[in-house]
C-alpha atoms as a PDB file:
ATOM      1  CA  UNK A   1     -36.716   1.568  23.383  1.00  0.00           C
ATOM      2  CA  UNK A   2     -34.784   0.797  20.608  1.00  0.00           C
ATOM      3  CA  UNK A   3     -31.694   2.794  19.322  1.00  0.00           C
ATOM      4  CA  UNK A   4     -31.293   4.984  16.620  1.00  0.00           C
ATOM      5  CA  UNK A   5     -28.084   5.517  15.470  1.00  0.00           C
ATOM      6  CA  UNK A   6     -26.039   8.539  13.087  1.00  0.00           C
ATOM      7  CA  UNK A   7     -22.894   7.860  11.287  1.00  0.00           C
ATOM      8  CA  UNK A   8     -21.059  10.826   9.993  1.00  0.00           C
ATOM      9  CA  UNK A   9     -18.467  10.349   7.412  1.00  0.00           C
ATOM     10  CA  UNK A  10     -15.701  12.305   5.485  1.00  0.00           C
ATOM     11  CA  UNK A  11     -16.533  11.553   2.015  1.00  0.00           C
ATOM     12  CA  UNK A  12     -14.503  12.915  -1.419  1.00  0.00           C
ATOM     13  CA  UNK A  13     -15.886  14.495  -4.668  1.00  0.00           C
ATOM     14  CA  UNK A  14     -14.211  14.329  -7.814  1.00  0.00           C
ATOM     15  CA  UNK A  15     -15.762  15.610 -11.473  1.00  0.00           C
ATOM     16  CA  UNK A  16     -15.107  13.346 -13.707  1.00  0.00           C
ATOM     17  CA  UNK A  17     -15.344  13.937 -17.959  1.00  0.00           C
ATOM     18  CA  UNK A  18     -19.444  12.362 -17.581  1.00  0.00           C
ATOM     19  CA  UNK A  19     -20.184  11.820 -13.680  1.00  0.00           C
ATOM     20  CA  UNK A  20     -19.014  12.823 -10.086  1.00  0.00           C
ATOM     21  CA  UNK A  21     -17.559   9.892  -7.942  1.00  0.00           C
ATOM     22  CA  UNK A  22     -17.897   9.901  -4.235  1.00  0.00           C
ATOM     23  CA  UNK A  23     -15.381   7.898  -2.087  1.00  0.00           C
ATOM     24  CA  UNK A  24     -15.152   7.419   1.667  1.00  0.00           C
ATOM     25  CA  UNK A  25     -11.857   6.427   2.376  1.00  0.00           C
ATOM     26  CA  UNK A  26     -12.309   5.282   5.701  1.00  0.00           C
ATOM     27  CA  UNK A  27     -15.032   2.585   4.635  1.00  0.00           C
ATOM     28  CA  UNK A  28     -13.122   1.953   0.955  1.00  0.00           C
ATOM     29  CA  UNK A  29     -16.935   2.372  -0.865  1.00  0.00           C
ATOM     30  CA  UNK A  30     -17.332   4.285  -3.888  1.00  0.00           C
ATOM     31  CA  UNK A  31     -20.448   5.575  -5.736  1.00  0.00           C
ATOM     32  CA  UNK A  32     -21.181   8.333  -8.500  1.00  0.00           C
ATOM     33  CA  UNK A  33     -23.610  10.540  -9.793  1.00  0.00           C
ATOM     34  CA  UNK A  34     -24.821  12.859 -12.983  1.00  0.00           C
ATOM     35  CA  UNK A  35     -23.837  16.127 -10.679  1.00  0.00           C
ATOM     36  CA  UNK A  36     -22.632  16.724  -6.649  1.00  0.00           C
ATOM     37  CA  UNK A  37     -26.213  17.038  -6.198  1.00  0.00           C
ATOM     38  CA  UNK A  38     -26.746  13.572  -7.255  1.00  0.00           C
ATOM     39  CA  UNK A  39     -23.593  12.010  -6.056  1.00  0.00           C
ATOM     40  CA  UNK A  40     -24.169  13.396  -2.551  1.00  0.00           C
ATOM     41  CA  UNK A  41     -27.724  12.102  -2.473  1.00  0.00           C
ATOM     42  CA  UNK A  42     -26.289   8.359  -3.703  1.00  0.00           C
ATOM     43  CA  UNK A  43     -23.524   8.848  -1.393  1.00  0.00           C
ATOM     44  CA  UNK A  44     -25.861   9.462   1.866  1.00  0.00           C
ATOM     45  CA  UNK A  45     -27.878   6.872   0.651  1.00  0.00           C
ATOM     46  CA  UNK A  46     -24.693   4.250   0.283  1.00  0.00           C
ATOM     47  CA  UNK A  47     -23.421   4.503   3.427  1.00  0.00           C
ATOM     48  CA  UNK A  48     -27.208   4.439   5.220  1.00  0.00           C
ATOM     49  CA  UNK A  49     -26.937   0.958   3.952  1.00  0.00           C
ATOM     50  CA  UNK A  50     -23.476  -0.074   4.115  1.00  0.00           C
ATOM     51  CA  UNK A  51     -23.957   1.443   7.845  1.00  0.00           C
ATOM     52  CA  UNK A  52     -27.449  -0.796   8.280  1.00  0.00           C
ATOM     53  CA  UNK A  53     -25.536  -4.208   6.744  1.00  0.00           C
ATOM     54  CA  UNK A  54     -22.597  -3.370   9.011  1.00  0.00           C
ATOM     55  CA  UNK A  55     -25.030  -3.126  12.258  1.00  0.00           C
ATOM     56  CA  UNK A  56     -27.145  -5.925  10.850  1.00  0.00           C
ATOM     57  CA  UNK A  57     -24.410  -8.188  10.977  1.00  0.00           C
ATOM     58  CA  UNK A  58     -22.293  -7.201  13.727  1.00  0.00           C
ATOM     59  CA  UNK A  59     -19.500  -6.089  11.373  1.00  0.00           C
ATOM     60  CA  UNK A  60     -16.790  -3.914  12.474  1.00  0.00           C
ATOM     61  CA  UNK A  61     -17.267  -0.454  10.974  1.00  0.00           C
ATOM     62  CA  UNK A  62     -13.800   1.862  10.825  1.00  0.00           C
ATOM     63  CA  UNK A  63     -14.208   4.927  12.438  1.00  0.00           C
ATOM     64  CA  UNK A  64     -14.050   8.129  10.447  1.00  0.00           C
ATOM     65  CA  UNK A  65     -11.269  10.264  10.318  1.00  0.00           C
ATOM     66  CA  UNK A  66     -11.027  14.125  11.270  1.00  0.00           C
ATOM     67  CA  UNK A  67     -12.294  16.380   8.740  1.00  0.00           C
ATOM     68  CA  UNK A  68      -9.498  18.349   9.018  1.00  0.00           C
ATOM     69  CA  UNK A  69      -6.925  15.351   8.095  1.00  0.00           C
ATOM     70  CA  UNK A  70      -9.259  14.172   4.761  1.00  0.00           C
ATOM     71  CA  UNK A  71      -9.266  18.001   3.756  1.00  0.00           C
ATOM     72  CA  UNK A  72      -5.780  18.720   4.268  1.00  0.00           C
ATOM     73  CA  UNK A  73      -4.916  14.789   2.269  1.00  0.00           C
ATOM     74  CA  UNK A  74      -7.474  15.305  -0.440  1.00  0.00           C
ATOM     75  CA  UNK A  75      -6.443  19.262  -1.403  1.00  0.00           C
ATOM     76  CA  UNK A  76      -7.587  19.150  -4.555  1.00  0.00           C
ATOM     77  CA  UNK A  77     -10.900  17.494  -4.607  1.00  0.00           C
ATOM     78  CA  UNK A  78     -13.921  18.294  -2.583  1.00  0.00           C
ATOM     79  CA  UNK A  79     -14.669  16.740   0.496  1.00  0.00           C
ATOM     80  CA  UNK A  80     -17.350  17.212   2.559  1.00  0.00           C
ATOM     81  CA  UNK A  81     -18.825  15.385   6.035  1.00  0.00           C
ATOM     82  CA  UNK A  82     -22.286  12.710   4.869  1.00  0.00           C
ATOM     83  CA  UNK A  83     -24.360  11.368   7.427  1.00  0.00           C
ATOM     84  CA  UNK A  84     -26.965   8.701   8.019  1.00  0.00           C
ATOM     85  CA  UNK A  85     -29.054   8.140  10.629  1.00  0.00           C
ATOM     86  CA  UNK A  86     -30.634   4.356  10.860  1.00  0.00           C
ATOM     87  CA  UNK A  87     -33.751   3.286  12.353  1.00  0.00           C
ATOM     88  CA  UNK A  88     -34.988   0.404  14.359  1.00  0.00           C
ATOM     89  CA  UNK A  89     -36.740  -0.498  11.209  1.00  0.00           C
ATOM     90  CA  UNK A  90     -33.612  -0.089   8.630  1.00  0.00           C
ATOM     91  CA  UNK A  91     -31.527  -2.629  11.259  1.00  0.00           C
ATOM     92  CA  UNK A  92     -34.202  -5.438  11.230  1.00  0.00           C
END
């Protein structure tokens, strides 16, 4: 039976002047959005398929860091845990 496999991943929120820019630090990837809403949703998306590459390839992935360390680094922005999960068919 083949694997499925969840990646959770401290990621940071900043407001910008026009968009919202996510960043996991532990995987140096950055996206944005129009609001959080959107950000988070491009964000999850992101690393679902930086995640599926990574497998795809056999590429190293760093592990995330505690929550607790991102929060206490990033004090003024907003971060908050993402996951994916992948599927058989998103490794292929």
């Amino acid at each position: 039976m083949a694997e499925i496999h969840q990646f959770v991943y401290p990621a940071v929120f900043v407001q910008g002047e026009a968009e919202v820019v996510a960043s996991f630090p532990d995987l140096g990837i950055t996206t944005e959005g129009e609001s959080f809403e959107e950000a988070f949703l491009f964000a999850k998306d992101f690393l679902r398929v930086y995640c599926a590459y990574a497998l795809k390839f056999d590429l190293d992935i760093n592990k995330p860091s505690f929550f607790t360390e991102i929060v206490e680094q990033f004090k003024n922005e907003k971060p908050m845990l993402v996951d994916a999960l992948l599927f058989p068919r998103d490794v292929k």
